[in-house]
Protein backbone atom coordinates (compact mmCIF):
# COMPACT_ATOMS: atom_id res chain seq x y z
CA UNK A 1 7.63 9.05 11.81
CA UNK A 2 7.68 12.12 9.97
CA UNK A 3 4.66 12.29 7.98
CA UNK A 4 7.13 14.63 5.45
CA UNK A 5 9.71 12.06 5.86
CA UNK A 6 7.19 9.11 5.56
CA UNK A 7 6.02 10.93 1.89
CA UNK A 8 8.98 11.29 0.40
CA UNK A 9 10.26 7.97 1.41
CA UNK A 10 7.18 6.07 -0.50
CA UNK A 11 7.76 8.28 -3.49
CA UNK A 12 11.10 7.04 -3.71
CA UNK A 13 10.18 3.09 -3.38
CA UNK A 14 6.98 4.03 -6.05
CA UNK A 15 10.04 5.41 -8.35
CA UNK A 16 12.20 2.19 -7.76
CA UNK A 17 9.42 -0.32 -8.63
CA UNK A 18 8.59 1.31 -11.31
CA UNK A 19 11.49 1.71 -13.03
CA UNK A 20 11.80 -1.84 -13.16
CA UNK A 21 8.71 -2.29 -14.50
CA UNK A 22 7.63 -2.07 -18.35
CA UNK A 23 5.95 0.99 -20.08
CA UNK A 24 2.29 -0.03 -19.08
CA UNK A 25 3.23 1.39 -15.39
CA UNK A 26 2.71 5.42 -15.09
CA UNK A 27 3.62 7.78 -12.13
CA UNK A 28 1.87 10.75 -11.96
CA UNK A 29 2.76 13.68 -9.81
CA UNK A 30 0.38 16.30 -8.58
CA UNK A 31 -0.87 19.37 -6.15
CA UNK A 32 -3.69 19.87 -5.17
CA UNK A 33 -6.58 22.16 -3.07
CA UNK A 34 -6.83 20.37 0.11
CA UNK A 35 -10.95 20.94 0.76
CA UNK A 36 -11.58 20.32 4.13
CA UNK A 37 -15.79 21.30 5.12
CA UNK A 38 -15.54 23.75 7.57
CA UNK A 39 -11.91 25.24 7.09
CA UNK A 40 -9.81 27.26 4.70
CA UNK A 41 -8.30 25.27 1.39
CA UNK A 42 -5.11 23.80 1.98
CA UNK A 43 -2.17 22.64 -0.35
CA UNK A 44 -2.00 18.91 -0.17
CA UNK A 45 0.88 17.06 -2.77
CA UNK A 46 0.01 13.57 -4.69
CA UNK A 47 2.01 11.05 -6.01
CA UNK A 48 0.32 7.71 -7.90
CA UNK A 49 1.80 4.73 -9.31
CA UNK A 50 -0.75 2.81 -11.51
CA UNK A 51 -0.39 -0.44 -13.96
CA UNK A 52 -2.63 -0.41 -17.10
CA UNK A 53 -4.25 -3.63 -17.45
CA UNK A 54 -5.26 -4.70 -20.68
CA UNK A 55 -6.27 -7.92 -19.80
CA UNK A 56 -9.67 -6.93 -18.13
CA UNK A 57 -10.19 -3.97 -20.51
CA UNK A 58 -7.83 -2.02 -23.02
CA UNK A 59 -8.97 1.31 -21.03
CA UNK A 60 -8.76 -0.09 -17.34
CA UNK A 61 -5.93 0.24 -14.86
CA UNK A 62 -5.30 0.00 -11.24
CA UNK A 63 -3.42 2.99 -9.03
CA UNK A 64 -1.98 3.00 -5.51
CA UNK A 65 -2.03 6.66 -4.31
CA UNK A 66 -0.27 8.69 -1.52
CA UNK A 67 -1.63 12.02 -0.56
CA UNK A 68 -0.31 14.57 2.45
CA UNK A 69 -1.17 17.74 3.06
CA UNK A 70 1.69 20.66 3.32
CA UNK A 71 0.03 23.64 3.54
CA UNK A 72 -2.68 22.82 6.45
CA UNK A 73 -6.24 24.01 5.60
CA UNK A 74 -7.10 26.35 8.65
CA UNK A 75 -10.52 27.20 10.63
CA UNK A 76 -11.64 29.13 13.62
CA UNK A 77 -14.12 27.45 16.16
CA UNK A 78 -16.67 28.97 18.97
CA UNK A 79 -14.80 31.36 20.50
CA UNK A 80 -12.65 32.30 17.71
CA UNK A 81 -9.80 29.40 19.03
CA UNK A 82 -7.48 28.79 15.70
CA UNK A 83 -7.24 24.92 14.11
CA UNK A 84 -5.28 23.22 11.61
CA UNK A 85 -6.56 20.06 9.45
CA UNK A 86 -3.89 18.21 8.41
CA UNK A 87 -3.60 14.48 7.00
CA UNK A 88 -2.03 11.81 5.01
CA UNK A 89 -4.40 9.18 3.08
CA UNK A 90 -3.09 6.30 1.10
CA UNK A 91 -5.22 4.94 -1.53
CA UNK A 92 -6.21 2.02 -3.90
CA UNK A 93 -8.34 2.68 -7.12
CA UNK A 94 -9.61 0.95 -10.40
CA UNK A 95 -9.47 3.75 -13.21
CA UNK A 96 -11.36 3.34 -16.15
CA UNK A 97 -10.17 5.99 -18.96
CA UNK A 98 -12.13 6.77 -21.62
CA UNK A 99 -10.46 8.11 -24.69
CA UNK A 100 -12.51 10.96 -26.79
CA UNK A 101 -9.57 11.80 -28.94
CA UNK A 102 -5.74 10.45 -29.48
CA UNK A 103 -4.57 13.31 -27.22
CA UNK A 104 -7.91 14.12 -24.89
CA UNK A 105 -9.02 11.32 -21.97
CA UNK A 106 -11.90 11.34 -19.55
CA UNK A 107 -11.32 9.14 -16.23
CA UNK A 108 -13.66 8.07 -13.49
CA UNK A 109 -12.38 6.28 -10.40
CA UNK A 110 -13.16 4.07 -7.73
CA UNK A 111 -11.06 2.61 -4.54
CA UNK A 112 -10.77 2.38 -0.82
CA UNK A 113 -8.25 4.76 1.15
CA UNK A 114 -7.02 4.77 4.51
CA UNK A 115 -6.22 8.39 5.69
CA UNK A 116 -4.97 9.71 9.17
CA UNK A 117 -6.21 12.80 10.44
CA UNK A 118 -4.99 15.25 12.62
CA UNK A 119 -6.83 18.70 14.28
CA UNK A 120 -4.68 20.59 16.36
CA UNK A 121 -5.53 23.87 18.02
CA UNK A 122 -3.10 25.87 21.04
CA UNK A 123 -5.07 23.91 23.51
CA UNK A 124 -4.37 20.14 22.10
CA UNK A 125 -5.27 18.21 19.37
CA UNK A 126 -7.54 15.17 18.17
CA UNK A 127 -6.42 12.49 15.28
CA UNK A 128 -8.18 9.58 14.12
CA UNK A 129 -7.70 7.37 11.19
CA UNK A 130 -10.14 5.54 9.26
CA UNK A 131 -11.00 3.24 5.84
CA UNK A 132 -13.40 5.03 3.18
CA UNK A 133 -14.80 4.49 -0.17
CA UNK A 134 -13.14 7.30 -2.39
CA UNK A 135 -14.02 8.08 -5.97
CA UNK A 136 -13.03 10.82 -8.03
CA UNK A 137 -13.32 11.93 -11.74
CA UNK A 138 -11.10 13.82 -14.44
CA UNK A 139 -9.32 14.18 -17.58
CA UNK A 140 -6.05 13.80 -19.13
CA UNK A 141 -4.86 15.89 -22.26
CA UNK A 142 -1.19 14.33 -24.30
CA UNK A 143 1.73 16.60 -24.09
CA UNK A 144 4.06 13.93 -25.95
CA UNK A 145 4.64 10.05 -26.04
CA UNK A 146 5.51 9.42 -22.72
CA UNK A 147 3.26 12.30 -21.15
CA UNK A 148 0.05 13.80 -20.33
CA UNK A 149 -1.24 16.81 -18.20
CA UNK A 150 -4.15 15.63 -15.44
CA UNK A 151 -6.79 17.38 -13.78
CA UNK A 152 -8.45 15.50 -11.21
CA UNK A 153 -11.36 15.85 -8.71
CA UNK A 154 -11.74 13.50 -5.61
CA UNK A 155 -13.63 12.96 -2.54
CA UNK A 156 -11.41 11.16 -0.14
CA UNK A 157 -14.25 11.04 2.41
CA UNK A 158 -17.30 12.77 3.30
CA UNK A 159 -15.47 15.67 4.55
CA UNK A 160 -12.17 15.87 2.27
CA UNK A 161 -12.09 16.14 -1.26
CA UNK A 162 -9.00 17.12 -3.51
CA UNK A 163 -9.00 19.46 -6.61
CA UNK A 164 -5.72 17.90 -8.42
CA UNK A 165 -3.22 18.92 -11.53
CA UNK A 166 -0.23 17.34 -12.39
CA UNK A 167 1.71 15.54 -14.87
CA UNK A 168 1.44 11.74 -15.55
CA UNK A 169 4.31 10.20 -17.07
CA UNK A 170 4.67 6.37 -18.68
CA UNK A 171 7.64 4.04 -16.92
């Protein structure tokens, strides 16, 4: 499938489920530097669906995450042969957010991801896919009632990490 196709087509069940959903569900939509060791930055988009839950903590909720590159970070090997990176990871996290003002949030998070990878050069290419331990860390600032600006930094594996900004936005 697609991988384009495959986005887009989670982002629209995400959307669906959540708009069925009351307003302790959030989607947040963001872009972010693709950082692959050993390449160029790339432009990777995010989308994230998370569920506040009070019950275990007032601050703590849960996200499922979807994250493709579209703008493929780029390297040269021995011999000056041209690659591409690209990939798709799908992600579950616990996110504990830690108000410091009404408006101003810091968030640290913790989950598993599965991501595909693909490396293609002229001559062929190589993909694998794998399960990792992902973490990441940022902040969210209140534009309004229903939404917030977030900045985001996350290591998807040992080689891929994501500088992220977006907007978050309560269902």
């Amino acid at each position: 499938m697609n991988r384009k196709l495959l986005f887009i087509s989670v982002l629209l069940g995400m959307s669906g489920i959540a708009s069925a959903q009351p307003y302790n569900r959030y989607m947040t939509f963001q872009a972010a530097l693709a950082d692959v060791d050993g390449y160029d930055s790339g432009i990777a988009g995010i989308a994230t669906y998370g569920i506040r839950v009070p019950e275990m903590h007032k601050n703590f909720a849960v996200e499922t995450e979807l994250a493709m590159t579209f703008v493929e970070p780029e390297g040269k090997g021995r011999g000056g042969e041209q690659f591409e990176v690209s990939y798709y990871n799908v992600g579950a996290y616990g996110v504990y957010a830690h108000p410091l003002s009404q408006k101003f949030h810091v968030r640290g998070r913790l989950g598993f991801n599965y991501q595909d990878v693909e490396v293609s050069s002229p001559s062929g290419s190589k993909s694998d896919d794998d399960f990792e331990l992902s973490y990441g860390f940022g902040i969210t600032v209140g534009l309004g009632s229903e939404s917030r600006f977030i900045l985001e930094y996350t290591v998807i594996d040992s080689d891929i990490n994501h500088i992220s900004a977006g907007m978050q936005f309560k269902m």
